[in-house]
PDB file of N, CA and C in Angstrom:
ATOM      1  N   UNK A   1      24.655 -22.622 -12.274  1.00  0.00           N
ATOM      2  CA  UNK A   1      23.426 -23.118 -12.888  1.00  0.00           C
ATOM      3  C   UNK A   1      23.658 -24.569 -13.294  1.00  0.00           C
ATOM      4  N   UNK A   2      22.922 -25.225 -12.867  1.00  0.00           N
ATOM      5  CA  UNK A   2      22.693 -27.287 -13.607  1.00  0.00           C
ATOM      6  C   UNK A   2      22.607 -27.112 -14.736  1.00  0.00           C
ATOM      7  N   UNK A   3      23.093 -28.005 -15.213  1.00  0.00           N
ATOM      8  CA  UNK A   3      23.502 -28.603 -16.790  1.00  0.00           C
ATOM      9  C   UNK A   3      21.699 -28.967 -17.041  1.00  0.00           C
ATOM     10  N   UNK A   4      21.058 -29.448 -15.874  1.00  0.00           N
ATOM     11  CA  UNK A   4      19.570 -29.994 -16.739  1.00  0.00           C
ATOM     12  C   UNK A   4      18.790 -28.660 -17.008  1.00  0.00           C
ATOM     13  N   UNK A   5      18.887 -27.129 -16.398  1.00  0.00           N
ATOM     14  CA  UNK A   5      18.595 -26.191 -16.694  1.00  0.00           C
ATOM     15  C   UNK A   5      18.692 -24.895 -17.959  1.00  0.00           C
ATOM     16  N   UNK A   6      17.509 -25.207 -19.081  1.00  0.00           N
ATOM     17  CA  UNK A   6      18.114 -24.337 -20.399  1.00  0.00           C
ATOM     18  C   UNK A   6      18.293 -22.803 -19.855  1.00  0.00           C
ATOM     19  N   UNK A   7      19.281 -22.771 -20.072  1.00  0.00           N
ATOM     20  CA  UNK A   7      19.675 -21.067 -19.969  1.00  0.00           C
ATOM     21  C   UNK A   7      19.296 -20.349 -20.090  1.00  0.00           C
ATOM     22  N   UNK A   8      18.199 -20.359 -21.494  1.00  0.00           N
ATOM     23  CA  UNK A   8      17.576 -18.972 -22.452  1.00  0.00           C
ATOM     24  C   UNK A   8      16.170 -18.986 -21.492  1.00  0.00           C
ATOM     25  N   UNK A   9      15.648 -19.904 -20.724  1.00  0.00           N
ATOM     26  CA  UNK A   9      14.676 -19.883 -19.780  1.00  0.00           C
ATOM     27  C   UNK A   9      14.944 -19.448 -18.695  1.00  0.00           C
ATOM     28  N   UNK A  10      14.037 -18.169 -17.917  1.00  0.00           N
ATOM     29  CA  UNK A  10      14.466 -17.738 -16.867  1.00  0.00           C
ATOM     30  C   UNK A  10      13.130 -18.074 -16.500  1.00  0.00           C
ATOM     31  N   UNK A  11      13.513 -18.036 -14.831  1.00  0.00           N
ATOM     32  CA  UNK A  11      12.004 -18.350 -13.905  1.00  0.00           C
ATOM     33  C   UNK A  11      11.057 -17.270 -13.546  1.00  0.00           C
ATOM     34  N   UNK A  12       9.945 -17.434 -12.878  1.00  0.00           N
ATOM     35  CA  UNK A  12       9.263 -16.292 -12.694  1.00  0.00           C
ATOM     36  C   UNK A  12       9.786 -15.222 -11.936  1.00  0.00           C
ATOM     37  N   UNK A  13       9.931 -15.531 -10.790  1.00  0.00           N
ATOM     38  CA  UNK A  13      10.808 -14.548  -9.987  1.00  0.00           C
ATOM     39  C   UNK A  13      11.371 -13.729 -10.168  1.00  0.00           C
ATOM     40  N   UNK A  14      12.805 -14.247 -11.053  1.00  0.00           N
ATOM     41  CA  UNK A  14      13.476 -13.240 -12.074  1.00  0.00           C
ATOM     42  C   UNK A  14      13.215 -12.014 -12.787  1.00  0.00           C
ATOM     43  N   UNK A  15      12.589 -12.769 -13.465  1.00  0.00           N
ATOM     44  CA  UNK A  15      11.375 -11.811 -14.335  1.00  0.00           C
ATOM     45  C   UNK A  15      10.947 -10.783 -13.569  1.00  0.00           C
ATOM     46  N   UNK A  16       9.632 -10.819 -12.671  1.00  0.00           N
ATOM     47  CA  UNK A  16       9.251 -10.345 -11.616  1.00  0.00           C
ATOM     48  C   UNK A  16       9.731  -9.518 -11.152  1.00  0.00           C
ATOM     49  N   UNK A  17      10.852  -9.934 -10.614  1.00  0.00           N
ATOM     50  CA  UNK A  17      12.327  -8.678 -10.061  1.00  0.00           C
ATOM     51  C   UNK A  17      12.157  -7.536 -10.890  1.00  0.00           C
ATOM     52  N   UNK A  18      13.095  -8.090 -12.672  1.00  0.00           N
ATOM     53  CA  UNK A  18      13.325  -7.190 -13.035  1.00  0.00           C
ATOM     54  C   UNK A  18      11.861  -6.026 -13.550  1.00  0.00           C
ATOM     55  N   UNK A  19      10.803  -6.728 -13.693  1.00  0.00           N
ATOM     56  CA  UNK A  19       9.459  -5.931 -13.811  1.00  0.00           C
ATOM     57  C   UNK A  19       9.373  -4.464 -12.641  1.00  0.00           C
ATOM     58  N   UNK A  20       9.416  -5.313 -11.409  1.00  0.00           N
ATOM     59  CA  UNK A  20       9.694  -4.052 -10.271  1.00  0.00           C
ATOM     60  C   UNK A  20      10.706  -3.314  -9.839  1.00  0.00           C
ATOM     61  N   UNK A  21      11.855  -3.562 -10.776  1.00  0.00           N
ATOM     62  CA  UNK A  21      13.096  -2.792 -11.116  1.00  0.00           C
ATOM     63  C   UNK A  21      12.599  -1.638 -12.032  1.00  0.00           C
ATOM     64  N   UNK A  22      11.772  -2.010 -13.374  1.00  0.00           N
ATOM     65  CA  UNK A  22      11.815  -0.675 -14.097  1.00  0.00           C
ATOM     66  C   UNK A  22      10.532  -0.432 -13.854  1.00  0.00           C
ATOM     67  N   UNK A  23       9.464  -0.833 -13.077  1.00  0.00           N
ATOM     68  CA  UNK A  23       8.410   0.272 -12.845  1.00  0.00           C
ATOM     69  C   UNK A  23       9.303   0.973 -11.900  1.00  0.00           C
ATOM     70  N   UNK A  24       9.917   0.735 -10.570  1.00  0.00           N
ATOM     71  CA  UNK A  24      10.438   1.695  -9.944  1.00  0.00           C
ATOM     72  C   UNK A  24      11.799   2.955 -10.631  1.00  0.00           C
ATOM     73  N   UNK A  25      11.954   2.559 -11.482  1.00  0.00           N
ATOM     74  CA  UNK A  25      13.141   3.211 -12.562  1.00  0.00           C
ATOM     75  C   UNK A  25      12.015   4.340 -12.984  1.00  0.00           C
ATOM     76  N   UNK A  26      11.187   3.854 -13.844  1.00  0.00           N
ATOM     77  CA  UNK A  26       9.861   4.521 -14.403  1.00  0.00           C
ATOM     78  C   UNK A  26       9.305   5.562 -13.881  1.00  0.00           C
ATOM     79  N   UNK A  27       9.532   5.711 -12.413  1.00  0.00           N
ATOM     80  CA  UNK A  27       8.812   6.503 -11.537  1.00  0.00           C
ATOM     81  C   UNK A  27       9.537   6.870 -11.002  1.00  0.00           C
ATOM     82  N   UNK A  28      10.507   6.760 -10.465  1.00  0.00           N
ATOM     83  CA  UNK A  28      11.814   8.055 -10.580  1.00  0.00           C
ATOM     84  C   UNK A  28      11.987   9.040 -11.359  1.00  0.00           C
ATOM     85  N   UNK A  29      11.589   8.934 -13.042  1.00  0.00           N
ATOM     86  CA  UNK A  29      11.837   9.046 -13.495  1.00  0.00           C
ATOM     87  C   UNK A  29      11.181  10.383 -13.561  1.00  0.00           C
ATOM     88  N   UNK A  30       9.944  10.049 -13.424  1.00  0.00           N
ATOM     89  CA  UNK A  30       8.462  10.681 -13.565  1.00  0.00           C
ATOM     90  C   UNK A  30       8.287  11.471 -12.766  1.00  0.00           C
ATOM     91  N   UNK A  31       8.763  11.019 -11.394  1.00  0.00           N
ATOM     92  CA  UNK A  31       9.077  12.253 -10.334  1.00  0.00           C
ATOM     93  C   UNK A  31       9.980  13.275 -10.260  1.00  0.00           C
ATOM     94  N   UNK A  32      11.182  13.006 -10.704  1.00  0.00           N
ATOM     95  CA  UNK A  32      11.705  14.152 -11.394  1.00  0.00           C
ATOM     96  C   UNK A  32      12.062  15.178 -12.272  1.00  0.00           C
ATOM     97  N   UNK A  33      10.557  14.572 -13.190  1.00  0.00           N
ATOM     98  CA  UNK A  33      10.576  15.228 -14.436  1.00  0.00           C
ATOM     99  C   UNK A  33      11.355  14.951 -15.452  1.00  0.00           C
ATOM    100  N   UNK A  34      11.906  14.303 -15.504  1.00  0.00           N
ATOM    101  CA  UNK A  34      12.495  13.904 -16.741  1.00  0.00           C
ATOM    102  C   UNK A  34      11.649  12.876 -17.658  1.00  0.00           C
ATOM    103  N   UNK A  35      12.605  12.822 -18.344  1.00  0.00           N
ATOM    104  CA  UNK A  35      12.091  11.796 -20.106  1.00  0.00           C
ATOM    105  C   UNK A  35      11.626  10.604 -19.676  1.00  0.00           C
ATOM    106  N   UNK A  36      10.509   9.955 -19.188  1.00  0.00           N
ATOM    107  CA  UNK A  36      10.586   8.439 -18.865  1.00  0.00           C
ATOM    108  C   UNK A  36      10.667   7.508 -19.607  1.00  0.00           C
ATOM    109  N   UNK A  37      11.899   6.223 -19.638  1.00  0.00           N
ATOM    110  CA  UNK A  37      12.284   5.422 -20.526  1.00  0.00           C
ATOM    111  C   UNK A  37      11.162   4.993 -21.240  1.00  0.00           C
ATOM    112  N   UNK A  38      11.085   4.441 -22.565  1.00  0.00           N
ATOM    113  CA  UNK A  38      10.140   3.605 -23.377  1.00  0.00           C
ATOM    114  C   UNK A  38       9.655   2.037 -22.255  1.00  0.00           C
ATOM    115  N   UNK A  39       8.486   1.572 -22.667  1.00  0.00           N
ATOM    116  CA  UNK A  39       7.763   0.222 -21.851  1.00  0.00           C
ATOM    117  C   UNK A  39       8.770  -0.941 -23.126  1.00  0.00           C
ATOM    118  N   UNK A  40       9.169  -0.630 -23.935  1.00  0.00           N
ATOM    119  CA  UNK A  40       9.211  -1.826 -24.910  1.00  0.00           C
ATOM    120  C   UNK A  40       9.944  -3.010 -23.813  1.00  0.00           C
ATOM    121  N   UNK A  41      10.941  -2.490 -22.784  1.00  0.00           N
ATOM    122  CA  UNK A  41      12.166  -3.678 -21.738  1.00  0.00           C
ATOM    123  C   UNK A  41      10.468  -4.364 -21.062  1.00  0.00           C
ATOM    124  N   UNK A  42       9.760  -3.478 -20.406  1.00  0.00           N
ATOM    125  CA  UNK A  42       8.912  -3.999 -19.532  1.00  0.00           C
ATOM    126  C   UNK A  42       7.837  -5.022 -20.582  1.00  0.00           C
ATOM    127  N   UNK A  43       7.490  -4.463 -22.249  1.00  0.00           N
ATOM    128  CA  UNK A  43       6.398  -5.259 -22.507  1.00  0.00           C
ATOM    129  C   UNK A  43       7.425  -6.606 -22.964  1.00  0.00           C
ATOM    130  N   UNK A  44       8.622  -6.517 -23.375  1.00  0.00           N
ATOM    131  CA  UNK A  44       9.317  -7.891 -23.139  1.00  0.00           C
ATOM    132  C   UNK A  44       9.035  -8.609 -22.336  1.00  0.00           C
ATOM    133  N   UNK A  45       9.591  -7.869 -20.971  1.00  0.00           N
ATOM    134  CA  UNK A  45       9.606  -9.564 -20.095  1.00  0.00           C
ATOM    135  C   UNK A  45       8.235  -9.767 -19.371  1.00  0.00           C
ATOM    136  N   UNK A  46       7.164  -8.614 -19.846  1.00  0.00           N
ATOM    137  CA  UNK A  46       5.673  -9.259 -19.938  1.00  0.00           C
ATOM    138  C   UNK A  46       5.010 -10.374 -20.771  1.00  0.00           C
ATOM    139  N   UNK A  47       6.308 -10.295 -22.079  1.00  0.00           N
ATOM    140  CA  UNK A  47       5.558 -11.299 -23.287  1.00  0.00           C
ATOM    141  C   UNK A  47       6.906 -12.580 -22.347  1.00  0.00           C
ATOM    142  N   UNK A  48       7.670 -12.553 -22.015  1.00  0.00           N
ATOM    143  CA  UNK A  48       8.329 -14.146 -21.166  1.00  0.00           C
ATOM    144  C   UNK A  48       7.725 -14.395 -20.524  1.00  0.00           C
ATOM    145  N   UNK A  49       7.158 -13.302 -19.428  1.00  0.00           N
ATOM    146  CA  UNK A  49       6.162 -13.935 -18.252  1.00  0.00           C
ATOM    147  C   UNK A  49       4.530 -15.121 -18.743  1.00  0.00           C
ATOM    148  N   UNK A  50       4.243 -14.300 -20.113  1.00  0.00           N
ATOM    149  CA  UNK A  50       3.186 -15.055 -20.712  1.00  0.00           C
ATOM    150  C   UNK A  50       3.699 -16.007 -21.308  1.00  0.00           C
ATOM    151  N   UNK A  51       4.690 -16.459 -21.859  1.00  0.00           N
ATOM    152  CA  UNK A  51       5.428 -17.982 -22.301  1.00  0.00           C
ATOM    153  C   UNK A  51       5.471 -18.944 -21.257  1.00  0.00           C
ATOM    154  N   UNK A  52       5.785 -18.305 -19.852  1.00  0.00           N
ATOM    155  CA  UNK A  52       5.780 -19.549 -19.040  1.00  0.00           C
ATOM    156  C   UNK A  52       4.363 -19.961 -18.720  1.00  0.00           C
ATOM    157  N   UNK A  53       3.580 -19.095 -18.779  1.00  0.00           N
ATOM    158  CA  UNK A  53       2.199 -19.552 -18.177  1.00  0.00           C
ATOM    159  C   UNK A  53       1.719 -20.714 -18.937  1.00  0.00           C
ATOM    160  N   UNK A  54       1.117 -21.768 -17.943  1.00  0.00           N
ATOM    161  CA  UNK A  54       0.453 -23.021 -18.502  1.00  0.00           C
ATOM    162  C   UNK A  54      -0.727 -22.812 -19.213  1.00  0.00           C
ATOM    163  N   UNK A  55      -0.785 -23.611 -20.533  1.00  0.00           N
ATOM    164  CA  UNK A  55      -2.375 -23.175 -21.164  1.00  0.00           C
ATOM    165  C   UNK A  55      -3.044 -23.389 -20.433  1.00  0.00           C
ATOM    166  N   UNK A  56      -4.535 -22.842 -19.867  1.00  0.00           N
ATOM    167  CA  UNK A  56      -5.730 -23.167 -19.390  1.00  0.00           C
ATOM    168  C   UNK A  56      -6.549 -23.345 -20.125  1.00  0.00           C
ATOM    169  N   UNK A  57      -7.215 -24.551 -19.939  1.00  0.00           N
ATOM    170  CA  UNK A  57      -7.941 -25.163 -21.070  1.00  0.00           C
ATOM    171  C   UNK A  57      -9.456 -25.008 -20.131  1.00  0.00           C
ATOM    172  N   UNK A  58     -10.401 -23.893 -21.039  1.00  0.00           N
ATOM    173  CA  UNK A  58     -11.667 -23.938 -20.327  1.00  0.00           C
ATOM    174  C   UNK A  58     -12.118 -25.232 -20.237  1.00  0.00           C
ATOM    175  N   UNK A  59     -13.056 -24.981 -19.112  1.00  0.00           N
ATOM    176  CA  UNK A  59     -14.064 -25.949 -18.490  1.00  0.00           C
ATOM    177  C   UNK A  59     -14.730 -26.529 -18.915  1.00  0.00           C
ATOM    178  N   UNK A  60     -15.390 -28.052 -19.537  1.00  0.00           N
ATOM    179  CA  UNK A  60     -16.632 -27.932 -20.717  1.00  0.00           C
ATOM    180  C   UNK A  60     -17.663 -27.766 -19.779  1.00  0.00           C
ATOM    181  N   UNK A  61     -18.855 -26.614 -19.977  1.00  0.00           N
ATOM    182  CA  UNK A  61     -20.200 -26.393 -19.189  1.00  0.00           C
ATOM    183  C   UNK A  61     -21.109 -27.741 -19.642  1.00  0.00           C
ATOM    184  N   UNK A  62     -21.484 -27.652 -18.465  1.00  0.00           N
ATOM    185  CA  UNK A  62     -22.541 -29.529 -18.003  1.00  0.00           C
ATOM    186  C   UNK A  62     -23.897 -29.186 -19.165  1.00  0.00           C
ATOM    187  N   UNK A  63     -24.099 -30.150 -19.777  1.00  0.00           N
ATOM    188  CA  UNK A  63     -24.995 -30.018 -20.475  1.00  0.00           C
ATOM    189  C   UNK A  63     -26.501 -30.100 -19.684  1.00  0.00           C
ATOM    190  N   UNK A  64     -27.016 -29.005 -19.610  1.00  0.00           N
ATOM    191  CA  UNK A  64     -28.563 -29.168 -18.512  1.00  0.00           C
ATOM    192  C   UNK A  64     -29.707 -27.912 -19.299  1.00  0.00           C
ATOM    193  N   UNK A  65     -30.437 -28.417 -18.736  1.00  0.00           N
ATOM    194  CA  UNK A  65     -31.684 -27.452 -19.083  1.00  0.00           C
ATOM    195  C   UNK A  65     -31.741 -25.589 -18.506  1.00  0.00           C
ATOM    196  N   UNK A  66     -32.218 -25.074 -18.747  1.00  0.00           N
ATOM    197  CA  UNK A  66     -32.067 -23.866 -18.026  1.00  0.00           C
ATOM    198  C   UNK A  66     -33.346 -24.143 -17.077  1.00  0.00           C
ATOM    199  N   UNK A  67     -32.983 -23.564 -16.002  1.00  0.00           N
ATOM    200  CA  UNK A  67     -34.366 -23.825 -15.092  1.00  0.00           C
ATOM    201  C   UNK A  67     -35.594 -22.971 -15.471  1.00  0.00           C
ATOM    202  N   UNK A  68     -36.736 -22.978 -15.270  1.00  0.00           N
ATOM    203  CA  UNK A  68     -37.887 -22.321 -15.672  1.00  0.00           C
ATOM    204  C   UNK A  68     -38.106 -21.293 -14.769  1.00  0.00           C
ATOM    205  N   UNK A  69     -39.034 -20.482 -15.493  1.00  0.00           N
ATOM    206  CA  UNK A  69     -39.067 -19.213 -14.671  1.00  0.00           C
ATOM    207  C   UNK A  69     -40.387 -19.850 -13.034  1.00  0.00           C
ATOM    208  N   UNK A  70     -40.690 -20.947 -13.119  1.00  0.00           N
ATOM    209  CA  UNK A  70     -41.966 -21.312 -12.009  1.00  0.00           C
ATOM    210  C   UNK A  70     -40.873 -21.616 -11.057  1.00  0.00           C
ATOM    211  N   UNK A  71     -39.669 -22.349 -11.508  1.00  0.00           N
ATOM    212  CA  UNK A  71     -38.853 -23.169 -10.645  1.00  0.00           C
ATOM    213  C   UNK A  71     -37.737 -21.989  -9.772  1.00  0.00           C
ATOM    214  N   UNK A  72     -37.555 -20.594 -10.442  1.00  0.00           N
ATOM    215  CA  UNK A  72     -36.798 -19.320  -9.836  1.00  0.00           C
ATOM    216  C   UNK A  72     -37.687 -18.775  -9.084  1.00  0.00           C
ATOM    217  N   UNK A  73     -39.156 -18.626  -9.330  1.00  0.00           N
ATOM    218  CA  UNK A  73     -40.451 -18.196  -8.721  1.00  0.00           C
ATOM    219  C   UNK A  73     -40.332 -16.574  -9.461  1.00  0.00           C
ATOM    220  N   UNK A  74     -40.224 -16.625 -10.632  1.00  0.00           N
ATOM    221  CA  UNK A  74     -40.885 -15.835 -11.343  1.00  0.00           C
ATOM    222  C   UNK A  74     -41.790 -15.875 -11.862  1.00  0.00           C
ATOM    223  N   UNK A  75     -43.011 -14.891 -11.735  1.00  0.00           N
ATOM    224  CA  UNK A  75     -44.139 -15.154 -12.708  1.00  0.00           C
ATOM    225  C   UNK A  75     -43.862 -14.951 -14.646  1.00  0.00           C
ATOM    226  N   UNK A  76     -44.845 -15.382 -15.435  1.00  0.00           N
ATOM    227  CA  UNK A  76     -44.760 -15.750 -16.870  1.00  0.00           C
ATOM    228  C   UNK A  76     -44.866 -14.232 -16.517  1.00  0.00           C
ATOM    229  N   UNK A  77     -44.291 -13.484 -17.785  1.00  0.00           N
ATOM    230  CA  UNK A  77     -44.544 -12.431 -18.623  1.00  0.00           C
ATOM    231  C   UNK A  77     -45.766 -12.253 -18.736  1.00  0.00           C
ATOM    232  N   UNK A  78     -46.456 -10.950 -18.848  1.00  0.00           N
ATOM    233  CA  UNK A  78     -47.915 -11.205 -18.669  1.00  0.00           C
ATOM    234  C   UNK A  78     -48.149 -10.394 -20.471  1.00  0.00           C
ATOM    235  N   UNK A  79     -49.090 -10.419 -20.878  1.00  0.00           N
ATOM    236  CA  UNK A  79     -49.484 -10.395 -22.554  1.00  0.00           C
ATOM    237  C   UNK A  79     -50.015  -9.517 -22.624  1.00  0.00           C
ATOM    238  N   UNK A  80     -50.000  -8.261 -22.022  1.00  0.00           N
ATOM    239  CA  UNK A  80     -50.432  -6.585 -21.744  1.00  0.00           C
ATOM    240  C   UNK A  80     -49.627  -5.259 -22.621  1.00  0.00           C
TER     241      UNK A  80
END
């Protein structure tokens, strides 16, 4: 591993791996009837996988009019 690489950070991949390591553990598990391990390993490296993700910063919506119901070709509500 490079010296410019922090250690305690692992990449996605990794992660990933080990995710489809213990669902497949999980379901072995399940198929043979036995005790299936606790999720707490899997909701871990679900909460790393969400650390690496980049914030997404919503969109700002365009400031506009809503179109009218003549301009969709709906008729007005009728007063009945």
């Amino acid at each position: 591993m490079s010296a410019s690489v922090d250690d305690s950070t692992r990449d996605r991949d990794t992660i990933e791996r080990e995710l489809r390591l213990l669902v497949s553990v999980r379901s072995a598990y399940r198929q043979r009837g036995g005790a299936v391990p606790p999720v707490s390993q899997m909701d871990a490296l679900l909460d790393e996988l969400l650390k690496l993700r980049s914030p997404i910063e919503p969109k700002p919506m365009a400031n506009r009019a809503m179109p009218s119901r003549a301009r969709l070709g709906r008729p007005a509500p009728s007063g009945t």
